[in-house]
Protein backbone atom coordinates (compact mmCIF):
# COMPACT_ATOMS: atom_id res chain seq x y z
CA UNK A 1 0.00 0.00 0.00
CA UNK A 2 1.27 3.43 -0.78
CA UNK A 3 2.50 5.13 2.23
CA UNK A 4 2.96 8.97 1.86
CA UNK A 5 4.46 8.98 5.33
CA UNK A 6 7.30 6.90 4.54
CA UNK A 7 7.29 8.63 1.13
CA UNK A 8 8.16 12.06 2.89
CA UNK A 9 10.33 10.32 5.82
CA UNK A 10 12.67 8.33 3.34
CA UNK A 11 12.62 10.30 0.15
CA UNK A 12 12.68 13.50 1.83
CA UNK A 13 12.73 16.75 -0.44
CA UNK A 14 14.15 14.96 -3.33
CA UNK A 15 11.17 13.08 -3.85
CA UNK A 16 8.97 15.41 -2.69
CA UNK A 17 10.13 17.62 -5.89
CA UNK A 18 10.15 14.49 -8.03
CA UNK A 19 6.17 13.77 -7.11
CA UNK A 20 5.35 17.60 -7.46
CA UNK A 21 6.94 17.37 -10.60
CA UNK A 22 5.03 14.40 -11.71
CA UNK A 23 1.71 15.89 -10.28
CA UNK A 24 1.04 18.01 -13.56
CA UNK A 25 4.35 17.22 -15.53
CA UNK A 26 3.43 13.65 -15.80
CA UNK A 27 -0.66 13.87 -15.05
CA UNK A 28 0.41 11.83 -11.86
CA UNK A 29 -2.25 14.11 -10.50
CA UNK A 30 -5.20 12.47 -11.15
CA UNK A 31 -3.83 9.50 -8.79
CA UNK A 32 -2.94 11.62 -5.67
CA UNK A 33 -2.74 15.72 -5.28
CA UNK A 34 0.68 16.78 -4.49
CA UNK A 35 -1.74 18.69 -1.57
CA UNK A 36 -1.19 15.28 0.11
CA UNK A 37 1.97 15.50 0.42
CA UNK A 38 2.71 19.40 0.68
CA UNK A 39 0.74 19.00 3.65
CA UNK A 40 2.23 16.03 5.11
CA UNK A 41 5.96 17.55 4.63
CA UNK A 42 4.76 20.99 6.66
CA UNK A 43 4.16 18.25 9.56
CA UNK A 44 6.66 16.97 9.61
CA UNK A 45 8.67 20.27 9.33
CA UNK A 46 7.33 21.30 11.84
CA UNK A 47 8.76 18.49 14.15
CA UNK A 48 11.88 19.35 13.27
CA UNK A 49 12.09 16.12 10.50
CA UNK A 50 12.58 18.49 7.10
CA UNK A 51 13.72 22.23 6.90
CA UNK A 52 10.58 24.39 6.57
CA UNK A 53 11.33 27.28 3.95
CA UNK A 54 13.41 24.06 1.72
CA UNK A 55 10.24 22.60 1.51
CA UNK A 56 8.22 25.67 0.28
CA UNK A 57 11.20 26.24 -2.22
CA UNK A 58 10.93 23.06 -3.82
CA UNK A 59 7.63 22.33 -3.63
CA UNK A 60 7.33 26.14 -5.86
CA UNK A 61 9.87 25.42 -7.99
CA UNK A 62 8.88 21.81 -8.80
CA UNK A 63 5.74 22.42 -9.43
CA UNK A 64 6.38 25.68 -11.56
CA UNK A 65 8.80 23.45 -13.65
CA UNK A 66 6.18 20.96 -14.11
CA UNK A 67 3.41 22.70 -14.99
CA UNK A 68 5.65 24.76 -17.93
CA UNK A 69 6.26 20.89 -19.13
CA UNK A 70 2.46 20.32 -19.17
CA UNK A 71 2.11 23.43 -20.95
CA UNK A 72 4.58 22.50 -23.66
CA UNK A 73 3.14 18.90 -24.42
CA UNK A 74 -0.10 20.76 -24.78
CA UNK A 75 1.00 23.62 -27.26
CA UNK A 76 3.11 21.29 -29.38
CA UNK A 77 0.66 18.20 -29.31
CA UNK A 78 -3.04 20.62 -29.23
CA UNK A 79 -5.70 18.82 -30.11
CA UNK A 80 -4.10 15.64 -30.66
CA UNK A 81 -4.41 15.30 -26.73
CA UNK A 82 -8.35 15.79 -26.85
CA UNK A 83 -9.71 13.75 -29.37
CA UNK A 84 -11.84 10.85 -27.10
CA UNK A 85 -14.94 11.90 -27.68
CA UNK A 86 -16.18 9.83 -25.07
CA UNK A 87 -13.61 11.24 -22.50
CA UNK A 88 -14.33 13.46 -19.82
CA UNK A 89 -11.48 14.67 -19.12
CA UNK A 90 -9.57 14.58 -23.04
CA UNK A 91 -13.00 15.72 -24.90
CA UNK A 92 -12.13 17.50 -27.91
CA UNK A 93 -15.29 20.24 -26.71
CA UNK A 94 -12.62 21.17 -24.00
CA UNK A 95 -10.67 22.40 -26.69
CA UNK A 96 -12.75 25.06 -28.07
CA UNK A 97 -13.87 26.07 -24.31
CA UNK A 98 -10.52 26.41 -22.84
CA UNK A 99 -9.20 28.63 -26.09
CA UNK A 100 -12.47 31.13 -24.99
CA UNK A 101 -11.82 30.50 -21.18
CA UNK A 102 -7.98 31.43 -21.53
CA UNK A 103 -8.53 34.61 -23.60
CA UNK A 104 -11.09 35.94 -21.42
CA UNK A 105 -9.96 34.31 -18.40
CA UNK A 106 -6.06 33.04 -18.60
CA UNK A 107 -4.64 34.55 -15.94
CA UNK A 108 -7.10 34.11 -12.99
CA UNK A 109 -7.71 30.57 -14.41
CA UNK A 110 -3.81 29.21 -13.62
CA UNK A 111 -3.86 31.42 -10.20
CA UNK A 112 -6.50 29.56 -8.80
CA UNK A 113 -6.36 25.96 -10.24
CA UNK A 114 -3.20 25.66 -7.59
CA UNK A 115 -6.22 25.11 -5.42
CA UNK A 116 -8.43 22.98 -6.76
CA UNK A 117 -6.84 19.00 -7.47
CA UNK A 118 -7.10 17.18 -10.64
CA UNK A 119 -8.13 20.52 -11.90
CA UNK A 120 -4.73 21.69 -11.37
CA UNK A 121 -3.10 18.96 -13.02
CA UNK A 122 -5.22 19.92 -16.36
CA UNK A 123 -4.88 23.72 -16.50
CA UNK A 124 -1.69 24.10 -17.99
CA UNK A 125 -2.08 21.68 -20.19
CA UNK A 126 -5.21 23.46 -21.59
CA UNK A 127 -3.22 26.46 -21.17
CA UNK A 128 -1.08 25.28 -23.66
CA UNK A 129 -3.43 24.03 -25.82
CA UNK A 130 -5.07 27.44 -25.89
CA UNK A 131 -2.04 28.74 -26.94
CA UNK A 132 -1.96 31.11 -23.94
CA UNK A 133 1.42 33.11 -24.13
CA UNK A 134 3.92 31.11 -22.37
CA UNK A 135 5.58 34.71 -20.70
CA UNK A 136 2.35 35.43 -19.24
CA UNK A 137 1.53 31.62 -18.73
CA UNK A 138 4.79 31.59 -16.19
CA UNK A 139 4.52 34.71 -14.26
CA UNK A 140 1.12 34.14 -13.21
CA UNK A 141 1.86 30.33 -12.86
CA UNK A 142 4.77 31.30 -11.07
CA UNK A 143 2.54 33.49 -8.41
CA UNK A 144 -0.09 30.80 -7.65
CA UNK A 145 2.95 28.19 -7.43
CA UNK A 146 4.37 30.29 -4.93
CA UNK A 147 1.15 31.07 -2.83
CA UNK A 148 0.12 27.65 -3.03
CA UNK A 149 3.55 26.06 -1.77
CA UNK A 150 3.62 28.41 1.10
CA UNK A 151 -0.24 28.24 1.99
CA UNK A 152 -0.46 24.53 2.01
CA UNK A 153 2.92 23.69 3.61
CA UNK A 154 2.35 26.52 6.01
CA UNK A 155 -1.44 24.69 7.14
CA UNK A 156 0.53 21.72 7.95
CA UNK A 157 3.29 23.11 9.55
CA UNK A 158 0.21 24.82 11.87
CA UNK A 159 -1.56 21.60 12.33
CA UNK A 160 1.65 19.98 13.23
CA UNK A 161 2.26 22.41 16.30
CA UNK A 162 -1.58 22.45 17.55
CA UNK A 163 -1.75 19.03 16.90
CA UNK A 164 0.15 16.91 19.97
CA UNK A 165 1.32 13.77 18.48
CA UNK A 166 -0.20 14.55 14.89
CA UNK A 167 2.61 12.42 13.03
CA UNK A 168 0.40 9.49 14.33
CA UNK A 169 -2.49 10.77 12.68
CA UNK A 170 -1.04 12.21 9.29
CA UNK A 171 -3.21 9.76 7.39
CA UNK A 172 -6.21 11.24 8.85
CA UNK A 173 -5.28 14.44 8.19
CA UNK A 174 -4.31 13.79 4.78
CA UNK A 175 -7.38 11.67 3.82
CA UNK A 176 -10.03 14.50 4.96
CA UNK A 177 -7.76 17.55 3.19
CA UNK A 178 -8.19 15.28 0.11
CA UNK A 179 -11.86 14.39 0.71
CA UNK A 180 -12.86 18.40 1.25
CA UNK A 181 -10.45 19.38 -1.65
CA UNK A 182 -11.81 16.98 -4.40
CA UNK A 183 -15.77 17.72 -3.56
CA UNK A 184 -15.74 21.20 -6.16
CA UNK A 185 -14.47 18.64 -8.92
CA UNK A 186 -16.34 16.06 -8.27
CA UNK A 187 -19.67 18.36 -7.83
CA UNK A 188 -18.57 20.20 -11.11
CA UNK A 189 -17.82 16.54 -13.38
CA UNK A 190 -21.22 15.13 -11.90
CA UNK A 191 -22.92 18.12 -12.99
CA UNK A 192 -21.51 18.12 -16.61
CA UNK A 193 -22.69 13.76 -16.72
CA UNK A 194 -25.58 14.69 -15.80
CA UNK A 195 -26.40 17.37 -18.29
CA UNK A 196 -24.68 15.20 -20.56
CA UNK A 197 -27.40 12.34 -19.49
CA UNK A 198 -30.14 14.63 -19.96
CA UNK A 199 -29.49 16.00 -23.45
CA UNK A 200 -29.40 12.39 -25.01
């Protein structure tokens, strides 16, 4: 069974960058949001286990670098990647809808989809697809990279102090941060079945 405790305890910050990476570099994302373990690394920073600002840097900087990757895939593949009509998540409709959403929206869109998981993992990948200008793309990826790193390492870093022996309950933790974070996507993809259900 995957443990993200031992994950964070052995690995340490290398592989904490490696899965942030992955998160949106590799679409390892839709498996397990690098909240998970952002989280579980500000625990254990703050019982003295991993240096707390090293973690922010590298958890920013991993997942800027990442998310620039998905970006490139998706401007150099386009709408090769959506073409399963039957997908929900690679529909070729997102195509046209993310080109609109990005020039109306592009720069709000990529600061706050370092909130929501899974969501996340697609935006600059659409972001690319749309075409979005990649100087742009970064500096405002490169903000909500930053605020996210320090706001979710920073909440478990709190938790960890108010917490007493919270490094036997990091599992908990993790599980209901994940439960609470997925509910807008999984509200917003249930919504689309259904009207998807109801126009056929």
């Amino acid at each position: 069974m995957f443990d993200i405790n031992h994950l964070v305890q052995s690995g340490g910050l290398l592989l904490i960058g490696l899965f942030l990476f992955s998160e949106v570099g590799l679409f390892l994302g839709f498996f397990l949001p690098g909240d998970t373990l952002l989280i579980t690394a500000g625990v254990y920073a703050s019982l003295g286990k991993l240096p707390l600002l090293s973690v922010i840097i590298v958890g920013a900087v991993a997942a800027t670098t990442g998310d620039s990757t998905a970006y490139i895939i998706g401007r150099k593949l386009g709408r090769r990647v959506f073409k399963n009509q039957d997908s929900v998540l690679f529909n070729p409709k997102h195509v046209n809808r993310a080109e609109s959403f990005f020039d109306k929206y592009g720069s709000k869109a990529v600061l706050i989809a370092h909130y929501m998981p899974f969501i996340r993992t697609l935006t600059p990948l659409l972001g690319g697809v749309a075409k979005m200008p990649y100087g742009r793309f970064l500096i405002f990826d490169s903000i909500g990279d930053i605020s996210w790193a320090v706001v979710i390492t920073l909440l478990g870093y709190y938790l960890g102090k108010k917490v007493p022996n919270i490094d036997h309950y990091v599992l908990y933790v993790v599980g209901f941060v994940v439960v609470i974070s997925v509910i807008p996507t999984l509200v917003h993809l249930g919504m689309r079945w259904h009207k998807k259900r109801t126009n056929t």
